[in-house]
Protein backbone atom coordinates (compact mmCIF):
# COMPACT_ATOMS: atom_id res chain seq x y z
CA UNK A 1 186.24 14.02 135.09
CA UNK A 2 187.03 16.92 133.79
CA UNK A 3 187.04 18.05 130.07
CA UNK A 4 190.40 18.83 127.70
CA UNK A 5 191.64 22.10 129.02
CA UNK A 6 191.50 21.73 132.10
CA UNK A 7 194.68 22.01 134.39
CA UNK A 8 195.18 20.07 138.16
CA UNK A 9 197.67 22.12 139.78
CA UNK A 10 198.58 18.91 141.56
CA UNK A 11 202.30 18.13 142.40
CA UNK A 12 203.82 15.66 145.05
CA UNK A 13 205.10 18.81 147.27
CA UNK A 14 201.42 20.20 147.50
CA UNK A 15 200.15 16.71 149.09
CA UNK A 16 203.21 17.27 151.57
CA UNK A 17 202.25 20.52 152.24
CA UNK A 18 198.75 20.10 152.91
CA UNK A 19 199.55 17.25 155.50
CA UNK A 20 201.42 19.42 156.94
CA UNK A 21 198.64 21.66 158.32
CA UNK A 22 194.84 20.11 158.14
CA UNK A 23 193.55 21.39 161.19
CA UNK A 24 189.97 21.01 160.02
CA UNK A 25 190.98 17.27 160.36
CA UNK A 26 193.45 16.72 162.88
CA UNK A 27 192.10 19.42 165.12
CA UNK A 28 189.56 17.40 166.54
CA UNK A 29 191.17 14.21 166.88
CA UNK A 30 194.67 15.48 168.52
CA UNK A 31 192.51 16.93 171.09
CA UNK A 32 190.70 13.71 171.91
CA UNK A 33 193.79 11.34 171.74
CA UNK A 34 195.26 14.33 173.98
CA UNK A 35 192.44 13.94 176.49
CA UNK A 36 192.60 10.71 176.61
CA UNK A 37 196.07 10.28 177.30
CA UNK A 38 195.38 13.04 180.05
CA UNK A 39 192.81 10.94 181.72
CA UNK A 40 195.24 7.89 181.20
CA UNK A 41 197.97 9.19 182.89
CA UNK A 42 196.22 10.30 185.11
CA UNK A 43 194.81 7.40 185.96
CA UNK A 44 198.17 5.81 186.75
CA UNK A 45 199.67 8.14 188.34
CA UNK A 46 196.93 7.72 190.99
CA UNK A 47 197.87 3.92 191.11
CA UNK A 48 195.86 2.56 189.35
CA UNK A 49 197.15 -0.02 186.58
CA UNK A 50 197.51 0.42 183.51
CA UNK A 51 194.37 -0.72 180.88
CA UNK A 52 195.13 -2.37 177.73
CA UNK A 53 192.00 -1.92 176.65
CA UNK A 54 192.37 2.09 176.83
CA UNK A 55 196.03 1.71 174.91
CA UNK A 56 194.04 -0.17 172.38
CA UNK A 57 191.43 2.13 171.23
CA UNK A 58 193.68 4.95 171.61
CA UNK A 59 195.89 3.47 168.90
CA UNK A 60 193.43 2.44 166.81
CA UNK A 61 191.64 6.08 167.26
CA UNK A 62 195.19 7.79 166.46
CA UNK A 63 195.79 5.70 163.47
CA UNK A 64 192.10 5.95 162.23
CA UNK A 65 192.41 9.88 162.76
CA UNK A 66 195.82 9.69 160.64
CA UNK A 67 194.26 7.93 157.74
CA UNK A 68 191.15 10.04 157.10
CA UNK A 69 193.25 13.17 157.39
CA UNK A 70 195.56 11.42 154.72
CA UNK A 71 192.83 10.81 152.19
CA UNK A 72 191.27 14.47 153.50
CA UNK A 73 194.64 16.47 152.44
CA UNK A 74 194.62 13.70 149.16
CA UNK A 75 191.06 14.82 147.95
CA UNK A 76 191.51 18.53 149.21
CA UNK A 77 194.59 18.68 146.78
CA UNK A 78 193.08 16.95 143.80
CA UNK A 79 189.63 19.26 143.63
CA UNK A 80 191.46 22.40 142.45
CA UNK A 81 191.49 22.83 138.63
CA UNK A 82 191.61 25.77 136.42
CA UNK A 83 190.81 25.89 132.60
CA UNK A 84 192.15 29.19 130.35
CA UNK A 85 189.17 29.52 127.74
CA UNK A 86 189.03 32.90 125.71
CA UNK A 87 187.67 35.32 127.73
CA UNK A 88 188.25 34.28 130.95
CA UNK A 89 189.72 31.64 133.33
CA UNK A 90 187.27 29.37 135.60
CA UNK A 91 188.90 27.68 138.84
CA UNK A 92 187.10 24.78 140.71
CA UNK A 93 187.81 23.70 143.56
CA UNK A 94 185.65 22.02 146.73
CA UNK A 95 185.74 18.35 148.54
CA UNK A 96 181.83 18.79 150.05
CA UNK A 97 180.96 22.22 148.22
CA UNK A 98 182.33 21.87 145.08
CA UNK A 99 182.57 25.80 143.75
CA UNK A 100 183.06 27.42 140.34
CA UNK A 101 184.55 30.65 139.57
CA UNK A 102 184.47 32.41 136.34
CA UNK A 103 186.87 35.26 136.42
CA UNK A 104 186.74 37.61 133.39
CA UNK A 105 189.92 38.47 131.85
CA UNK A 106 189.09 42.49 131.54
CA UNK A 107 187.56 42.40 135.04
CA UNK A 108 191.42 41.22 136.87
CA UNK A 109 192.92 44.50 138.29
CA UNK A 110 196.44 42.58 139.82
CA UNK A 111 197.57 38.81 139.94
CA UNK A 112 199.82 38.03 143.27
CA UNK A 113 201.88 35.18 143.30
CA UNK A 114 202.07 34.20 147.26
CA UNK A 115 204.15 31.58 149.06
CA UNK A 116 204.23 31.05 152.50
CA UNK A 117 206.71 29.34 154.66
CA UNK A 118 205.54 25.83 154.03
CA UNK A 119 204.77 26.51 150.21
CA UNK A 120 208.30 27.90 149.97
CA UNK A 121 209.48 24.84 151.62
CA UNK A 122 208.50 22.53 149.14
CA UNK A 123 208.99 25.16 146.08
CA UNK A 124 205.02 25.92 145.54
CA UNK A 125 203.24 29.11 145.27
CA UNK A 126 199.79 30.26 144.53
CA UNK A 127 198.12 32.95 142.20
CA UNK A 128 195.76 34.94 143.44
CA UNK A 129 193.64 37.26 140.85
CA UNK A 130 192.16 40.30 142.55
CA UNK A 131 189.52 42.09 140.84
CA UNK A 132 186.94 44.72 141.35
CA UNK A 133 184.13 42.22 143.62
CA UNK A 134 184.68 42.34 147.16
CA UNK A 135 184.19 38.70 147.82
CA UNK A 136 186.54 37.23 145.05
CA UNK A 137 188.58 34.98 146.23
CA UNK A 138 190.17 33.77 142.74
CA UNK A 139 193.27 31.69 143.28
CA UNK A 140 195.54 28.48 141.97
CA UNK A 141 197.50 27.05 144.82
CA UNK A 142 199.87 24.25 144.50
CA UNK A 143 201.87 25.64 141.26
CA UNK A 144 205.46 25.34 141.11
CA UNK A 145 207.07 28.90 141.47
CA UNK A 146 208.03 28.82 137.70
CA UNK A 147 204.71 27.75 136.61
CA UNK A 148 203.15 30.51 139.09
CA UNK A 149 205.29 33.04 137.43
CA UNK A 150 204.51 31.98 134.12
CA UNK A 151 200.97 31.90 134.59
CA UNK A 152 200.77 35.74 136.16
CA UNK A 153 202.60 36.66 133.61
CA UNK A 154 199.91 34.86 130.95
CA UNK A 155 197.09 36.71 132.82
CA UNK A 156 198.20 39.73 133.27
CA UNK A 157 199.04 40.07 129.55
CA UNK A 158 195.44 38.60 128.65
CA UNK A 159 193.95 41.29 131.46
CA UNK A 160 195.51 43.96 129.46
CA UNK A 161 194.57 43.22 125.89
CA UNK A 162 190.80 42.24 127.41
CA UNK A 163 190.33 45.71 128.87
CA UNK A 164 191.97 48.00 126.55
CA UNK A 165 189.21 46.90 124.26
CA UNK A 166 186.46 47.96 127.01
């Protein structure tokens, strides 16, 4: 639980998008349902009949696979948060590794506001906040394009005032 301040970019169109595209999840299972129907057909092409028992597990399997990827994309979307304090913003995010970033108002040279094909599809975007470390990887996905724009807009204005007084 997370204390007052603290924002869950979280929207019904993020959960779409991210079910869209797990392959983390999905990968691993499509491949084995795809072997197995492989070996399957295979089989009865050959002549031999078909097994129940094989149809079965594969359907169970497929379904299984389906349902942990659900509640996989459901978590995945529900760990990001971000919480504007003072001086600077902090963004968690994680399922397994649950990460913190603190990112300095001062220290943000440019805010992007991305959307890919899928993001655009359901009318999300996603900040990014580039600053001067090599490895930052500060962003917000799952905001609504207005809220996105709104929210650059907020931080670039805050990145200004913090670092004219550097």
């Amino acid at each position: 639980m997370h204390p007052a301040g603290w924002v869950h970019p979280w929207s019904p169109g993020q959960l779409s998008s991210n079910r869209t595209a797990p392959p983390e999840v999905f990968g691993a299972a499509g491949l084995a349902g795809a072997l197995v129907l492989v070996v399957s057909a295979a089989g009865y092409l050959a002549g031999a009949p078909p097994n129940a028992g094989v149809t079965v597990v594969l359907i169970v399997a497929i379904a299984l696979a389906g349902f942990l990827g659900d509640r996989w994309a459901q978590r995945r979307v529900r760990a990001w948060a971000y919480c504007e304090r003072e001086d600077d913003l902090v963004v968690q995010r994680g399922v397994m590794v649950n990460r913190l970033s603190v990112i300095p108002y001062g220290r943000m040279q440019f805010i992007d506001v991305v959307a890919g094909p899928i993001e655009r599809a359901f009318g999300l975007a996603t900040v990014r906040m580039h600053t001067a470390a090599a490895s930052s990887d500060a962003r917000i996905p799952g905001l609504t394009q207005v809220e996105a724009a709104r929210l650059r807009d907020h931080l670039a204005q805050l990145g200004e005032a913090r670092a004219a007084g550097l």
